[in-house]
Protein backbone atom coordinates (compact mmCIF):
# COMPACT_ATOMS: atom_id res chain seq x y z
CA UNK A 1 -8.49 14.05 -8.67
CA UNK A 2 -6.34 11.10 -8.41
CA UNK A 3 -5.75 9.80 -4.82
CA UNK A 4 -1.97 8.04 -3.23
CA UNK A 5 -2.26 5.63 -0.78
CA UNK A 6 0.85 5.34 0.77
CA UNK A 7 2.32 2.40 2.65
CA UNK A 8 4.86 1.46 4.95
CA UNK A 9 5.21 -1.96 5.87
CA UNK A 10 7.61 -3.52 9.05
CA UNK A 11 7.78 -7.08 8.23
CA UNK A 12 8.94 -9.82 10.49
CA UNK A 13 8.36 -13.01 7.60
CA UNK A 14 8.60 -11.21 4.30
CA UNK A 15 8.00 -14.49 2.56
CA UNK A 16 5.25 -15.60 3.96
CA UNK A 17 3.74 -11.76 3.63
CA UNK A 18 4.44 -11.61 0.12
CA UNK A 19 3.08 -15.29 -0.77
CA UNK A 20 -0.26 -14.68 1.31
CA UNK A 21 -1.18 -10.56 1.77
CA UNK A 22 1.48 -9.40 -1.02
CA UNK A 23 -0.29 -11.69 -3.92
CA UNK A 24 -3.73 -11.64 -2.70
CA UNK A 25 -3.29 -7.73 -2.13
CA UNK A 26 -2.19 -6.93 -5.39
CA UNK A 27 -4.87 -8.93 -7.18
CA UNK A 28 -6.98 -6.34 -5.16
CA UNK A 29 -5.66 -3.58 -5.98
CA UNK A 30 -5.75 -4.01 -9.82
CA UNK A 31 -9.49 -5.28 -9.54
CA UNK A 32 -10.18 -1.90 -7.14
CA UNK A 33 -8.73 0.42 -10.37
CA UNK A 34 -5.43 0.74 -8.38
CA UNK A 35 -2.03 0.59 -9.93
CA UNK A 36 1.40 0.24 -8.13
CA UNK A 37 3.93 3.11 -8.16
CA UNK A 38 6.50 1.74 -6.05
CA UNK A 39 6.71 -1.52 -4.03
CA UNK A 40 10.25 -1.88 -2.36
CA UNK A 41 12.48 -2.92 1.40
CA UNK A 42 15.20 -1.15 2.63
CA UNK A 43 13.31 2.16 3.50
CA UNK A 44 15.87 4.55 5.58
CA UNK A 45 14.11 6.69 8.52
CA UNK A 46 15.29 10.21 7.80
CA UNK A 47 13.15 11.50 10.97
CA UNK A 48 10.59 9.86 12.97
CA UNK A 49 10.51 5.95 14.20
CA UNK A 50 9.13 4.55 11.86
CA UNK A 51 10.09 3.35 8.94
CA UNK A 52 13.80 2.64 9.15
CA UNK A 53 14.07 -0.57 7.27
CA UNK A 54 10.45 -1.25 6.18
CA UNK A 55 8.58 -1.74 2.92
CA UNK A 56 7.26 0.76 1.21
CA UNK A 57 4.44 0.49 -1.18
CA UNK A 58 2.84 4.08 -3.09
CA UNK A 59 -0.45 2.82 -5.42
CA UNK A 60 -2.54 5.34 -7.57
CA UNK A 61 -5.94 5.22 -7.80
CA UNK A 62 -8.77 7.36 -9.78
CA UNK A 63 -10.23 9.28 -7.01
CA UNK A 64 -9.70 9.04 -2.93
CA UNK A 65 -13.87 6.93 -3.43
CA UNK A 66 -11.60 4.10 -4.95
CA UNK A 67 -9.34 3.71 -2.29
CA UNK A 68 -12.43 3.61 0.47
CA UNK A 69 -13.94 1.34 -1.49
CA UNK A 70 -10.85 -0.84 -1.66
CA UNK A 71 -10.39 -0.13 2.08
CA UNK A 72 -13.63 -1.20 2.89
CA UNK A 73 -13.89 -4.15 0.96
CA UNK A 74 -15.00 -7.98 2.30
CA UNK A 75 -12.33 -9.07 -0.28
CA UNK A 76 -9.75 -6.48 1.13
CA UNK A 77 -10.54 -7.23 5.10
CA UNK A 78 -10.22 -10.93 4.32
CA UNK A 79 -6.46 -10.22 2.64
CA UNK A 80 -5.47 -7.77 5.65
CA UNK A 81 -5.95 -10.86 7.98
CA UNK A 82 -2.52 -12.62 6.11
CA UNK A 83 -0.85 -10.33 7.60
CA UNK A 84 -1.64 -10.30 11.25
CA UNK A 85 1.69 -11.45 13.09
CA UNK A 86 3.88 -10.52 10.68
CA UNK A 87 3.87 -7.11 9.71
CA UNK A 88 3.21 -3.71 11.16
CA UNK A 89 1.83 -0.97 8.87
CA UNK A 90 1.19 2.69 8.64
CA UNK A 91 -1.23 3.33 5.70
CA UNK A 92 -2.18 7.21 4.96
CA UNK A 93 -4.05 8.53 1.31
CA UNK A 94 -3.87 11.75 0.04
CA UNK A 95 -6.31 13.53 -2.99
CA UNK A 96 -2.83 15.09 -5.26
CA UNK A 97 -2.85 16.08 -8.74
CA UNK A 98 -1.17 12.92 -11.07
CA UNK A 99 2.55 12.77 -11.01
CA UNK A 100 2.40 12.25 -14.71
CA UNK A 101 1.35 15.26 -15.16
CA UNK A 102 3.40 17.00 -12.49
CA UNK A 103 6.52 16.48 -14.67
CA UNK A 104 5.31 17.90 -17.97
């Protein structure tokens, strides 16, 4: 079943996040069988603290074993370190059936 990984991103330099984390990230992701779903600012806090004005970033991956390994990664834990100091994240996954197939 595929797996979300869900992220939302408080970001004090956004251009120094996306030129370091953001490209070396994504590069990541796409070699981890990831894909982006969604990668955009200006989030708006419905309920709850956080979010209100953050990043938010949805990827889909095969199975919730893909994200781990990801996760878990030397390449990945090396990335996560261009980001210390300038952003605060909240990063959940979830097993769901594809939203491709949701809307048939």
């Amino acid at each position: 079943m595929p797996a979300y990984m869900i992220v939302t991103a408080k970001i004090a330099d956004r251009e120094a996040f996306i030129e370091g984390y953001g490209k070396r990230a994504a590069a990541l992701v796409e070699q981890f069988g990831g894909r982006y779903l969604l990668r955009a600012p200006g989030a708006e806090a419905l309920e709850g603290d956080f979010g209100d004005g953050a990043s938010m970033v949805i990827s889909e991956w095969p199975d919730k074993a893909a994200v781990h390994r990801f996760w878990s990664s030397p390449e990945y834990t090396e990335a996560k370190k261009l980001r210390e100091g300038i952003a605060d994240c909240q990063v959940l996954v979830i097993e769901a059936p594809s939203l491709a197939d949701a809307y048939r």
